[in-house]
C-alpha atoms as a PDB file:
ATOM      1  CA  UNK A   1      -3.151  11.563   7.324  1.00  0.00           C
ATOM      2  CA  UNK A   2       0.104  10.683   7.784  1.00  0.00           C
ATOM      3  CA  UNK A   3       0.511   7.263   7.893  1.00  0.00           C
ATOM      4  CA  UNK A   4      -1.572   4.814   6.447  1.00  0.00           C
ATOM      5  CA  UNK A   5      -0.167   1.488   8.564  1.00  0.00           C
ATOM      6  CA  UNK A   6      -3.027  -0.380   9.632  1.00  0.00           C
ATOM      7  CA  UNK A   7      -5.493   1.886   8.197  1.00  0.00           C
ATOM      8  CA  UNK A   8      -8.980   0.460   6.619  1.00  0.00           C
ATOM      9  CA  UNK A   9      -9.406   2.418   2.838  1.00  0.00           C
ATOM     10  CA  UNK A  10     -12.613   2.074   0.403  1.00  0.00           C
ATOM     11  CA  UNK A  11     -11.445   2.432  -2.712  1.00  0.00           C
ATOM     12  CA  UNK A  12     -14.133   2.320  -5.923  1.00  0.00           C
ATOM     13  CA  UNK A  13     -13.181   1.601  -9.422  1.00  0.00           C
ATOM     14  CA  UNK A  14     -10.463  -0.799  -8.249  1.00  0.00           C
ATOM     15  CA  UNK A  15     -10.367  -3.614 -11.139  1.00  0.00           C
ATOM     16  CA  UNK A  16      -8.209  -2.280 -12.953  1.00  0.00           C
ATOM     17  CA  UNK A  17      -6.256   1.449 -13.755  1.00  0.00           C
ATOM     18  CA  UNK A  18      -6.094   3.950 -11.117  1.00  0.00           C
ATOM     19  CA  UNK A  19      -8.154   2.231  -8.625  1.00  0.00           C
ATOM     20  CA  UNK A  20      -5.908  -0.680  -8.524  1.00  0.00           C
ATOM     21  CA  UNK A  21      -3.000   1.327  -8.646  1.00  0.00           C
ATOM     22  CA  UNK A  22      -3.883   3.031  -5.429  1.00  0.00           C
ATOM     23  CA  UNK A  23      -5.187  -0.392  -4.071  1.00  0.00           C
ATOM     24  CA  UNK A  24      -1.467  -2.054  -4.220  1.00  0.00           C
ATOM     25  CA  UNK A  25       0.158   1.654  -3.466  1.00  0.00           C
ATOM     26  CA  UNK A  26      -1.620   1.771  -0.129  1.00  0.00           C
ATOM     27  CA  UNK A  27      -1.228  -1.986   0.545  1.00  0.00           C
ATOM     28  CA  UNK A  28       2.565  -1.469   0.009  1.00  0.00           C
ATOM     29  CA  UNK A  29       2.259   1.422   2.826  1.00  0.00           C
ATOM     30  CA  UNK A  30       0.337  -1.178   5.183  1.00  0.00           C
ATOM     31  CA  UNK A  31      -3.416   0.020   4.432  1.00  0.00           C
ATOM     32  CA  UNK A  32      -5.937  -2.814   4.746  1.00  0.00           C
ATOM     33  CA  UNK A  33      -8.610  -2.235   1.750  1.00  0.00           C
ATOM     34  CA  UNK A  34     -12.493  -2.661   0.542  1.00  0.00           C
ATOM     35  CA  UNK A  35     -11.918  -3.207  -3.225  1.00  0.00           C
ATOM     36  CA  UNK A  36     -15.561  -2.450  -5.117  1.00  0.00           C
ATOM     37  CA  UNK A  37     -16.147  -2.483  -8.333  1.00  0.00           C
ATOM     38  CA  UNK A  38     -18.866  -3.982 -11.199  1.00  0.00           C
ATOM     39  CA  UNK A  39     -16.103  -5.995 -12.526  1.00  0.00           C
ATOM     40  CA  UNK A  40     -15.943  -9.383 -10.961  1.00  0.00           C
ATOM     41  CA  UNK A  41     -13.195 -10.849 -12.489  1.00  0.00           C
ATOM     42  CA  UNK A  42     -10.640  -7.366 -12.314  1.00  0.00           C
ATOM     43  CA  UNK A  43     -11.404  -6.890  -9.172  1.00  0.00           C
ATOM     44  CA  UNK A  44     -10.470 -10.613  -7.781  1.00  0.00           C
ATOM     45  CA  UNK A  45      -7.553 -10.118  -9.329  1.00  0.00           C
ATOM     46  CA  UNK A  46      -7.077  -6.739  -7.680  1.00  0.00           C
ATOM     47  CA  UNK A  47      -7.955  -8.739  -4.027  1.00  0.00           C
ATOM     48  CA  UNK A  48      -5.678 -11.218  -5.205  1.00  0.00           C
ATOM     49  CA  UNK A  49      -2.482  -8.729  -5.777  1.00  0.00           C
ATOM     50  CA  UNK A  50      -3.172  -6.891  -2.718  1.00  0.00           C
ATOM     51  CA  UNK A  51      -3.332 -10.058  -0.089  1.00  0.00           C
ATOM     52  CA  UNK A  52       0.143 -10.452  -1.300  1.00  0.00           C
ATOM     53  CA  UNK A  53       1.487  -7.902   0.819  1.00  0.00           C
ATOM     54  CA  UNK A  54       0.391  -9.396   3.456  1.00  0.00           C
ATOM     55  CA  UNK A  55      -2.549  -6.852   4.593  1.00  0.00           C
ATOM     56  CA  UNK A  56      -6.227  -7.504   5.032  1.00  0.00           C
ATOM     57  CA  UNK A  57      -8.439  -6.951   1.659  1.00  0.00           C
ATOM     58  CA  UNK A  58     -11.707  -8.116  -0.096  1.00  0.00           C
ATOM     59  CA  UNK A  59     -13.907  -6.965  -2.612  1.00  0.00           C
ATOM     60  CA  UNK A  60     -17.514  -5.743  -2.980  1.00  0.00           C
ATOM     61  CA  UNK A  61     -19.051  -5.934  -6.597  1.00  0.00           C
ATOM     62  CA  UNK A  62     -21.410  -3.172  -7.190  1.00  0.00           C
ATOM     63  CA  UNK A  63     -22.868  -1.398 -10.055  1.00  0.00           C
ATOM     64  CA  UNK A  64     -22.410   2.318  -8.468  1.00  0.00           C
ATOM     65  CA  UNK A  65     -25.089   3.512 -10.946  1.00  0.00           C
ATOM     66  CA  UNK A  66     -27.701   1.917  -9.298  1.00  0.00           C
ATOM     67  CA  UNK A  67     -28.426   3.527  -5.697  1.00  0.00           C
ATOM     68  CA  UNK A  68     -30.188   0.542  -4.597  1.00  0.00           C
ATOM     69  CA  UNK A  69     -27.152  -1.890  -4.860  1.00  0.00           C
ATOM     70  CA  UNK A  70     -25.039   1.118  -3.404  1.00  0.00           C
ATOM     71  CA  UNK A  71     -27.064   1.144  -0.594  1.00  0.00           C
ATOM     72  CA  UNK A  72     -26.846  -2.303   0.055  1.00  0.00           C
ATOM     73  CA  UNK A  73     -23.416  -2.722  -0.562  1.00  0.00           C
ATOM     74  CA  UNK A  74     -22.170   0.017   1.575  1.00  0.00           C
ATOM     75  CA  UNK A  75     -24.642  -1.320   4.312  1.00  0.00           C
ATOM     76  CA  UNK A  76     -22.789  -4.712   3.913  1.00  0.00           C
ATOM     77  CA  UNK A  77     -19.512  -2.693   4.084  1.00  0.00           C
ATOM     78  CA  UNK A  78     -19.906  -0.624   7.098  1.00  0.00           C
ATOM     79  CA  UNK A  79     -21.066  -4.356   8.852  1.00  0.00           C
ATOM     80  CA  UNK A  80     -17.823  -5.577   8.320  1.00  0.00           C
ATOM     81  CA  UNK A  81     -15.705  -2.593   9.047  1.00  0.00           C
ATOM     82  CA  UNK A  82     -16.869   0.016  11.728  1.00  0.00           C
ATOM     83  CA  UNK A  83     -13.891   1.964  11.488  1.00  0.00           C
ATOM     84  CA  UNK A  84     -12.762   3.759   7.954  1.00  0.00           C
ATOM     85  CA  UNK A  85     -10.323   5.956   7.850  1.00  0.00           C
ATOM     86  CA  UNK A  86      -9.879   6.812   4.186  1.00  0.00           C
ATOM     87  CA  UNK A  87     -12.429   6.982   1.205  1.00  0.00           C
ATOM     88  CA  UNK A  88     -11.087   7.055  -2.936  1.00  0.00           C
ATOM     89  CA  UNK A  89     -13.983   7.480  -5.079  1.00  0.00           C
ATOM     90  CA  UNK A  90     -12.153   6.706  -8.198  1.00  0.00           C
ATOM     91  CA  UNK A  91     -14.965   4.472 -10.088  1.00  0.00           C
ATOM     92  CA  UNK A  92     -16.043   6.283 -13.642  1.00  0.00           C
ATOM     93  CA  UNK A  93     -17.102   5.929 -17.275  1.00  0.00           C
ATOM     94  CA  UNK A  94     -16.686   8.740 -19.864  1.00  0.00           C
ATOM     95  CA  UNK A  95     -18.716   9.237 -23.558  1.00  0.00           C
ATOM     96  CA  UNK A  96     -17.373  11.092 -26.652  1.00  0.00           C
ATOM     97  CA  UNK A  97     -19.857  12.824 -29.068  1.00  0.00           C
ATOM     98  CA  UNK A  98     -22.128  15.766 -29.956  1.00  0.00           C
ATOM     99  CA  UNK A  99     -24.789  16.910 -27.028  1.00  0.00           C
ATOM    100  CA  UNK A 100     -27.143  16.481 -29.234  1.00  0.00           C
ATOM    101  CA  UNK A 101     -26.891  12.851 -29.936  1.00  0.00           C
ATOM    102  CA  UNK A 102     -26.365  11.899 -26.739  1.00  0.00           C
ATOM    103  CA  UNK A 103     -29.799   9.832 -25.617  1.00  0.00           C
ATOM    104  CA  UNK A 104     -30.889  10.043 -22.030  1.00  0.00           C
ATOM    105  CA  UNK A 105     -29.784   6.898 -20.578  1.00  0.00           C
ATOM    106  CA  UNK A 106     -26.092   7.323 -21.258  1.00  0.00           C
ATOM    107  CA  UNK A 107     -25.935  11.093 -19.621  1.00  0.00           C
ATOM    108  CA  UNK A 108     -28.647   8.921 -16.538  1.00  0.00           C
ATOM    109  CA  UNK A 109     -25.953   6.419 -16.434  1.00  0.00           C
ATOM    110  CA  UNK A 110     -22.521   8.731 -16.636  1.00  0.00           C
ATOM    111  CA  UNK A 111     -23.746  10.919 -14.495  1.00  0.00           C
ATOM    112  CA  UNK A 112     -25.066   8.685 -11.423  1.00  0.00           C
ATOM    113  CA  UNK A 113     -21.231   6.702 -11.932  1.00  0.00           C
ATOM    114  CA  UNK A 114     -18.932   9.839 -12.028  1.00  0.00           C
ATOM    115  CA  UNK A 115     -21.387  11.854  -9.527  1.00  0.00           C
ATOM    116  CA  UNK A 116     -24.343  10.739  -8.063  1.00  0.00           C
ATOM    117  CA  UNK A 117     -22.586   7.692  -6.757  1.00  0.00           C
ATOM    118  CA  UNK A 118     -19.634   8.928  -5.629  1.00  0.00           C
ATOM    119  CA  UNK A 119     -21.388  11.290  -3.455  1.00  0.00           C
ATOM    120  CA  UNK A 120     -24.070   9.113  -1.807  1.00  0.00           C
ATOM    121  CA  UNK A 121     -21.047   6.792  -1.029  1.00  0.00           C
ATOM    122  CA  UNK A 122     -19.268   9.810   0.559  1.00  0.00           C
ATOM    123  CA  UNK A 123     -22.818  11.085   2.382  1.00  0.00           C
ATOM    124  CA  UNK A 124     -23.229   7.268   3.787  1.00  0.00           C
ATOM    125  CA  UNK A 125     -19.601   6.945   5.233  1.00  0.00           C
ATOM    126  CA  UNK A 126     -19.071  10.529   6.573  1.00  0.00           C
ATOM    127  CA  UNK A 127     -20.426  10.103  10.144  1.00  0.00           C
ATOM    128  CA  UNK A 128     -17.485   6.840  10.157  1.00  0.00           C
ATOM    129  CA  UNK A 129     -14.768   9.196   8.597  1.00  0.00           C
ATOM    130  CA  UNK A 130     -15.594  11.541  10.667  1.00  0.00           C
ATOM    131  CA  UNK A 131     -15.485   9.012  14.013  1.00  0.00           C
ATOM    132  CA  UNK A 132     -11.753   8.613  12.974  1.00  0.00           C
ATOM    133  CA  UNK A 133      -8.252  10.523  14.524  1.00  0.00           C
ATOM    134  CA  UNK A 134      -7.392  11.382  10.550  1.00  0.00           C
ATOM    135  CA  UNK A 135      -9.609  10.696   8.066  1.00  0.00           C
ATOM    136  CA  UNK A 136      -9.584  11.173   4.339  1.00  0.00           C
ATOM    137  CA  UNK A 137     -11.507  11.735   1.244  1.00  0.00           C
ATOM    138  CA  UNK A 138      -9.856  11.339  -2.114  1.00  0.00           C
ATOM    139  CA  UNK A 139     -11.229  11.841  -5.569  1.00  0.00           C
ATOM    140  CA  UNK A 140     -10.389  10.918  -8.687  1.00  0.00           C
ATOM    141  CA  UNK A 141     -11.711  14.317 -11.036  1.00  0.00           C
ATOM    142  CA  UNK A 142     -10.187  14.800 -14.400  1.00  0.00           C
ATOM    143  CA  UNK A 143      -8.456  17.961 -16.675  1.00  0.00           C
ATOM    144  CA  UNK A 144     -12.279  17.742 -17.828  1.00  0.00           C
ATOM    145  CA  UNK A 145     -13.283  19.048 -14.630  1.00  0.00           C
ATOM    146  CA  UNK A 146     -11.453  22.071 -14.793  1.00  0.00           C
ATOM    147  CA  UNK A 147     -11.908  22.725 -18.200  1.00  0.00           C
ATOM    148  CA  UNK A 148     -14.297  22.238 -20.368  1.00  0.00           C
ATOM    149  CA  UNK A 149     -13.546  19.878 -24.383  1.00  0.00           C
ATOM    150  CA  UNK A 150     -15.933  19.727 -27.457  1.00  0.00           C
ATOM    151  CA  UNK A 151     -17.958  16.470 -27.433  1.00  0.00           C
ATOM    152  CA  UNK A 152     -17.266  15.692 -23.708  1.00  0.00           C
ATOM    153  CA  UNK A 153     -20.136  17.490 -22.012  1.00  0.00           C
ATOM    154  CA  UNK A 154     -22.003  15.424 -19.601  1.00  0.00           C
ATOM    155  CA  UNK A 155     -18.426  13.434 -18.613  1.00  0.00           C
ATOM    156  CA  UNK A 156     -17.231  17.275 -17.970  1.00  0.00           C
ATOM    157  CA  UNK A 157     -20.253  18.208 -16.072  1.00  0.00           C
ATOM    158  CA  UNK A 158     -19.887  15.061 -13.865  1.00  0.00           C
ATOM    159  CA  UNK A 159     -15.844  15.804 -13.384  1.00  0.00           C
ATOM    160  CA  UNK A 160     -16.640  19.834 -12.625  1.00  0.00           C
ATOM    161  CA  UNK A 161     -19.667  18.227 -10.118  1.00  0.00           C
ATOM    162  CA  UNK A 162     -17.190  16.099  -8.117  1.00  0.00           C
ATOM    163  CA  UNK A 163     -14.206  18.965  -8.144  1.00  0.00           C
ATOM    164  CA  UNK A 164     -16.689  21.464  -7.099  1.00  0.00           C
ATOM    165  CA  UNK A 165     -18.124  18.767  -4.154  1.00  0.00           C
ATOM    166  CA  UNK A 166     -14.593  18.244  -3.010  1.00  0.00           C
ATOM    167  CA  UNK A 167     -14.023  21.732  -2.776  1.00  0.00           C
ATOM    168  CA  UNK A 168     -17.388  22.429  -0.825  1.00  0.00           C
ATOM    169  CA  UNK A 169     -16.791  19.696   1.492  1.00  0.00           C
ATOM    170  CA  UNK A 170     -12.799  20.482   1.984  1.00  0.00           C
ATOM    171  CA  UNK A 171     -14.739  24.451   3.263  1.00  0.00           C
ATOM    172  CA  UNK A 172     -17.114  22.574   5.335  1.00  0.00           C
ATOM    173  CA  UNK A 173     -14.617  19.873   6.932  1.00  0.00           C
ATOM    174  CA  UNK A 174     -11.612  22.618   7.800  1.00  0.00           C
ATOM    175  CA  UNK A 175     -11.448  22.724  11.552  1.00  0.00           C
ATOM    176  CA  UNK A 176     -11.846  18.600  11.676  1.00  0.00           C
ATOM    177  CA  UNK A 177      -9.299  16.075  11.087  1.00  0.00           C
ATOM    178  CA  UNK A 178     -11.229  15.028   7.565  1.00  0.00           C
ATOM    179  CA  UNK A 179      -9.013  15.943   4.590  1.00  0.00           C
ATOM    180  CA  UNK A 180     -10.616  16.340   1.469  1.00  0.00           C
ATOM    181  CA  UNK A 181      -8.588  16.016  -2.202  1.00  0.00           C
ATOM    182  CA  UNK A 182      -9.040  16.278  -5.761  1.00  0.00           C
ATOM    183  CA  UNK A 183      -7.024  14.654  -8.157  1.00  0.00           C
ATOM    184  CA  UNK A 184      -7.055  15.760 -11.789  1.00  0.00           C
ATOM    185  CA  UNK A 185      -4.974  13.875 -13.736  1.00  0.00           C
ATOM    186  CA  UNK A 186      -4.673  14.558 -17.829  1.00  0.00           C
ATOM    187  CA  UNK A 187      -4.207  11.467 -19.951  1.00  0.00           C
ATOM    188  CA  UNK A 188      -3.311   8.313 -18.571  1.00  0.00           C
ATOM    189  CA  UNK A 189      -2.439   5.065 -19.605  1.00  0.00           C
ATOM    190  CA  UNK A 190      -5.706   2.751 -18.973  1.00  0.00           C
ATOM    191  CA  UNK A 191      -8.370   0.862 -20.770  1.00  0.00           C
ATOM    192  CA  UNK A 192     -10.648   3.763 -19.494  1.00  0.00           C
ATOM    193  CA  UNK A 193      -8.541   5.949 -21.996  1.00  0.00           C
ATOM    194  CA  UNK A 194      -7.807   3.501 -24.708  1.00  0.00           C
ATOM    195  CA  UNK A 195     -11.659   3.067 -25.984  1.00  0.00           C
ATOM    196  CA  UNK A 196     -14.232   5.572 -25.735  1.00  0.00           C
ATOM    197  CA  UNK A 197     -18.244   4.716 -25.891  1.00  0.00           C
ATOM    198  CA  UNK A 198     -20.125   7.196 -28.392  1.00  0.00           C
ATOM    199  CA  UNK A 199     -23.154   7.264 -30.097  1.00  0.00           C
ATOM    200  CA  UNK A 200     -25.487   4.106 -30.027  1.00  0.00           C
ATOM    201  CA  UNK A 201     -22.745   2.428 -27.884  1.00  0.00           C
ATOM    202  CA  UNK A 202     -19.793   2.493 -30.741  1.00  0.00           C
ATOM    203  CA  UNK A 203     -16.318   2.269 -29.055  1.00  0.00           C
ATOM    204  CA  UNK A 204     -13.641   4.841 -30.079  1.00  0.00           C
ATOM    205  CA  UNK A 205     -10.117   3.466 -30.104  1.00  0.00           C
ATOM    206  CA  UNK A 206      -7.726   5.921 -28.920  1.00  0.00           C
ATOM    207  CA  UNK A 207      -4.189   6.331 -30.138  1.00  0.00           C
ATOM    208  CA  UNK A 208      -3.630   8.949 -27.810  1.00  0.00           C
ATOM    209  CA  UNK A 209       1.047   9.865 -27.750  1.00  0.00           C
ATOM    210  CA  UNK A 210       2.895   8.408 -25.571  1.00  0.00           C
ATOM    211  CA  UNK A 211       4.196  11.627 -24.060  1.00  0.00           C
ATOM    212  CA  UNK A 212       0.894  12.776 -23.460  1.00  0.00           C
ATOM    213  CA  UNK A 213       0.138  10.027 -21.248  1.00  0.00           C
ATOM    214  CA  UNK A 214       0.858   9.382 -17.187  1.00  0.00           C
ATOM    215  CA  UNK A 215       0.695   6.127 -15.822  1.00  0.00           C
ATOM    216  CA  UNK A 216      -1.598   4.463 -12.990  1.00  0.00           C
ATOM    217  CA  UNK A 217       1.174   4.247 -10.706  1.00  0.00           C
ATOM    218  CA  UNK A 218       2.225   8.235 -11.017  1.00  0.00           C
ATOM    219  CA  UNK A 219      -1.215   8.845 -10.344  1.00  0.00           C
ATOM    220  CA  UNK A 220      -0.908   6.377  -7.545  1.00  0.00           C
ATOM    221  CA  UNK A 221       1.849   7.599  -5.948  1.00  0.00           C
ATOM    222  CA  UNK A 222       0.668  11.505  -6.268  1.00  0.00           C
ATOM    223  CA  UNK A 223      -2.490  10.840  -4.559  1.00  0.00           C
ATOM    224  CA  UNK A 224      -1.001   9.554  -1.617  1.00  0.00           C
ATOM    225  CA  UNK A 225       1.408  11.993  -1.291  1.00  0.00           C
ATOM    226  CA  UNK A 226      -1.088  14.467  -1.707  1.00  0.00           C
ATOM    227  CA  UNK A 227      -2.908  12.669   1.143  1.00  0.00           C
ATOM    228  CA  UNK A 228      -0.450  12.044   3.470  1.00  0.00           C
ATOM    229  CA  UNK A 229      -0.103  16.907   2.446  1.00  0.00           C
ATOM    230  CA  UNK A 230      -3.833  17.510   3.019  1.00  0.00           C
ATOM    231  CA  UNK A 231      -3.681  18.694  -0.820  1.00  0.00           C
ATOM    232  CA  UNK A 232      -6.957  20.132  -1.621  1.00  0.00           C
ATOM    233  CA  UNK A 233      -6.498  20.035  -5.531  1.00  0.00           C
ATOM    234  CA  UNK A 234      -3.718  18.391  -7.593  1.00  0.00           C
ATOM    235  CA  UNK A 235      -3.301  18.660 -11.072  1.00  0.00           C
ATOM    236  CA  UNK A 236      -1.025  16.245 -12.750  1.00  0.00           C
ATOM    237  CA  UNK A 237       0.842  15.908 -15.718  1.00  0.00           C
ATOM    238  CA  UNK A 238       2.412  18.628 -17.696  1.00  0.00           C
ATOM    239  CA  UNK A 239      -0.365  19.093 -20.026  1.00  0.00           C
ATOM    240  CA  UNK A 240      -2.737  19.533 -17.934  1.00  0.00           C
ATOM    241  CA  UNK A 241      -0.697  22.078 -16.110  1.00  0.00           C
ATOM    242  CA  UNK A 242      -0.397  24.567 -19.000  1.00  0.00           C
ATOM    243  CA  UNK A 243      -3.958  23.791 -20.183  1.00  0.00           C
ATOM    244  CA  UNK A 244      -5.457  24.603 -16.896  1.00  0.00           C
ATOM    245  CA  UNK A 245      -3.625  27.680 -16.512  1.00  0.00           C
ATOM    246  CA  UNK A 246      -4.074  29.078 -20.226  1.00  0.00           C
ATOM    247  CA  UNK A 247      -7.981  28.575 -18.877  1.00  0.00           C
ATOM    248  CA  UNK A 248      -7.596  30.335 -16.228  1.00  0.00           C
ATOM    249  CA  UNK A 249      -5.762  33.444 -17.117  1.00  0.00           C
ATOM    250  CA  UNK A 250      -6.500  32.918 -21.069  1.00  0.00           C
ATOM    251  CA  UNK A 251      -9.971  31.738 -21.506  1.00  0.00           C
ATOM    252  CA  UNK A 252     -10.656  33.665 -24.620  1.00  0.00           C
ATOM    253  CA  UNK A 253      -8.056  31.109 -26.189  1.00  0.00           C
ATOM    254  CA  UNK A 254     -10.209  28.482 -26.068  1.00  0.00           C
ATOM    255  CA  UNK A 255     -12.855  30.711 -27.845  1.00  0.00           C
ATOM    256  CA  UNK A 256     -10.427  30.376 -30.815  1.00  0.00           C
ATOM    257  CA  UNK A 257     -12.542  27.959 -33.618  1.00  0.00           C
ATOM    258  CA  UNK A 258     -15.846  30.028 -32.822  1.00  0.00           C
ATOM    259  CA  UNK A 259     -13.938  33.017 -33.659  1.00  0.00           C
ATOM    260  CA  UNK A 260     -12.078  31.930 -36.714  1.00  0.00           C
ATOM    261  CA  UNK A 261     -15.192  30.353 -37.933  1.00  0.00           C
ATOM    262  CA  UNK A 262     -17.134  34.254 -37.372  1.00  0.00           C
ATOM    263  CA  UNK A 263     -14.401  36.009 -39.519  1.00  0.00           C
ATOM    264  CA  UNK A 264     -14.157  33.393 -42.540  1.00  0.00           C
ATOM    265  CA  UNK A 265     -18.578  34.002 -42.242  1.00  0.00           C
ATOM    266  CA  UNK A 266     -18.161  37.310 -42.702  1.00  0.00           C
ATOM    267  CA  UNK A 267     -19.436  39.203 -46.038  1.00  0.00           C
ATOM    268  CA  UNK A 268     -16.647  40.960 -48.360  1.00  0.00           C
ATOM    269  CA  UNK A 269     -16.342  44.626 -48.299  1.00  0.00           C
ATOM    270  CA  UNK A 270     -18.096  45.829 -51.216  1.00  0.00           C
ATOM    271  CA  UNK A 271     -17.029  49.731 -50.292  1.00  0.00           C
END
């Protein structure tokens, strides 16, 4: 795609963060945009910023864990606008603790958010996307989906999920004008990333350095770029550039504790 004047986007997860980043980055480049999200008030406020610069928006609110109301609200969608030329799935929640004390509905809830609903989104607006000239599907992954962290399971398995879909659907979409891309950012600077549900609900505050952290707007801005490329996977920060590639050609680093913990288990020599 490249140009997005007087294109119609759907963006997802667009009260506040990434989403809305990408929401007044593509209104700046002349994109007209569907704004959903479960949160009323952020995501008014998101409309709001983007009718500023003077292109067509409005927002959906929609609970993307609940296939029903995605159904509905993509029917109500596709009502209003025949014609969609770019998709951002970018709507998510993450958890932080042990597998094992993890109960079913929060792994039944991450997982129908990160991937179950992203992907009957994508399913339901393919045959439009596909309709258009250039089309585009972008979505929002994580480091997580490339590599695996202690006490992030089910939000990895959701992240690998959606970075394996794009891939699949980038293969199956090759010789049409549908571009598929996955963005995996490392830490950014949101309230996603600044508290952290766990067990029985209990929000971690992060304090997570400065330097470590991207903000909304570089993610923004590298998304479209990577659009406007055809980019099939982009990995941002520096971070999450050496930590992906240590995986990759390293993996046995990341076998490190269990290793150190075998040695110091290890009986003495009596000999």
């Amino acid at each position: 795609m490249r140009s997005f004047t007087e294109k119609h986007a759907v963006i997802t997860g667009a009260a506040s963060g990434i989403g809305r980043a990408i929401a007044v980055a593509l209104s700046d480049a002349g994109c007209h945009t569907c704004l959903i999200d479960i949160d009323a008030l952020g995501l008014e406020q998101t409309v709001n910023e983007v009718q500023k610069k003077g292109v067509k928006a409005f927002g959906l609110t929609c609970n993307i864990a609940d296939k029903n109301e995605v159904s509905h609200t993509l029917n109500a969608l596709v009502e209003k606008w025949p014609s969609i030329d770019l998709l951002v799935n970018n709507a998510g929640i993450t958890y932080r603790g042990r597998s094992d004390e993890m109960a079913q509905p929060d792994w039944e809830r991450l997982l129908a958010v990160n991937l179950l609903g992203p992907m009957q989104i994508t399913q339901r607006l393919l045959p439009f996307l596909l309709a258009r000239p250039e089309a585009h599907v972008l979505n929002i992954c994580s480091l997580l989906g490339l590599c695996g962290f202690s006490k992030f399971a089910a939000y990895s398995a959701s992240k690998f999920g959606m970075v394996g879909y794009s891939e699949a659907l980038r293969a199956e979409y090759l010789r049409s004008q549908l571009g598929v891309t996955a963005v995996c950012p490392g830490y950014v600077r949101t309230p996603f990333i600044e508290s952290v549900p766990g067990k029985n609900g209990v929000r971690r505050e992060r304090s997570t350095p400065q330097w470590l952290c991207t903000s909304p707007e570089i993610v923004a801005l590298a998304s479209l770029k990577a659009i406007r490329r055809n980019r099939g996977l982009v990995v941002l920060t520096p971070l999450a550039h050496v930590t992906w590639r240590l995986k990759r050609f390293f993996p046995s680093l990341f076998e490190l504790p269990r290793l150190l913990k075998s040695r110091r288990m290890e009986p003495p020599d009596l000999q």
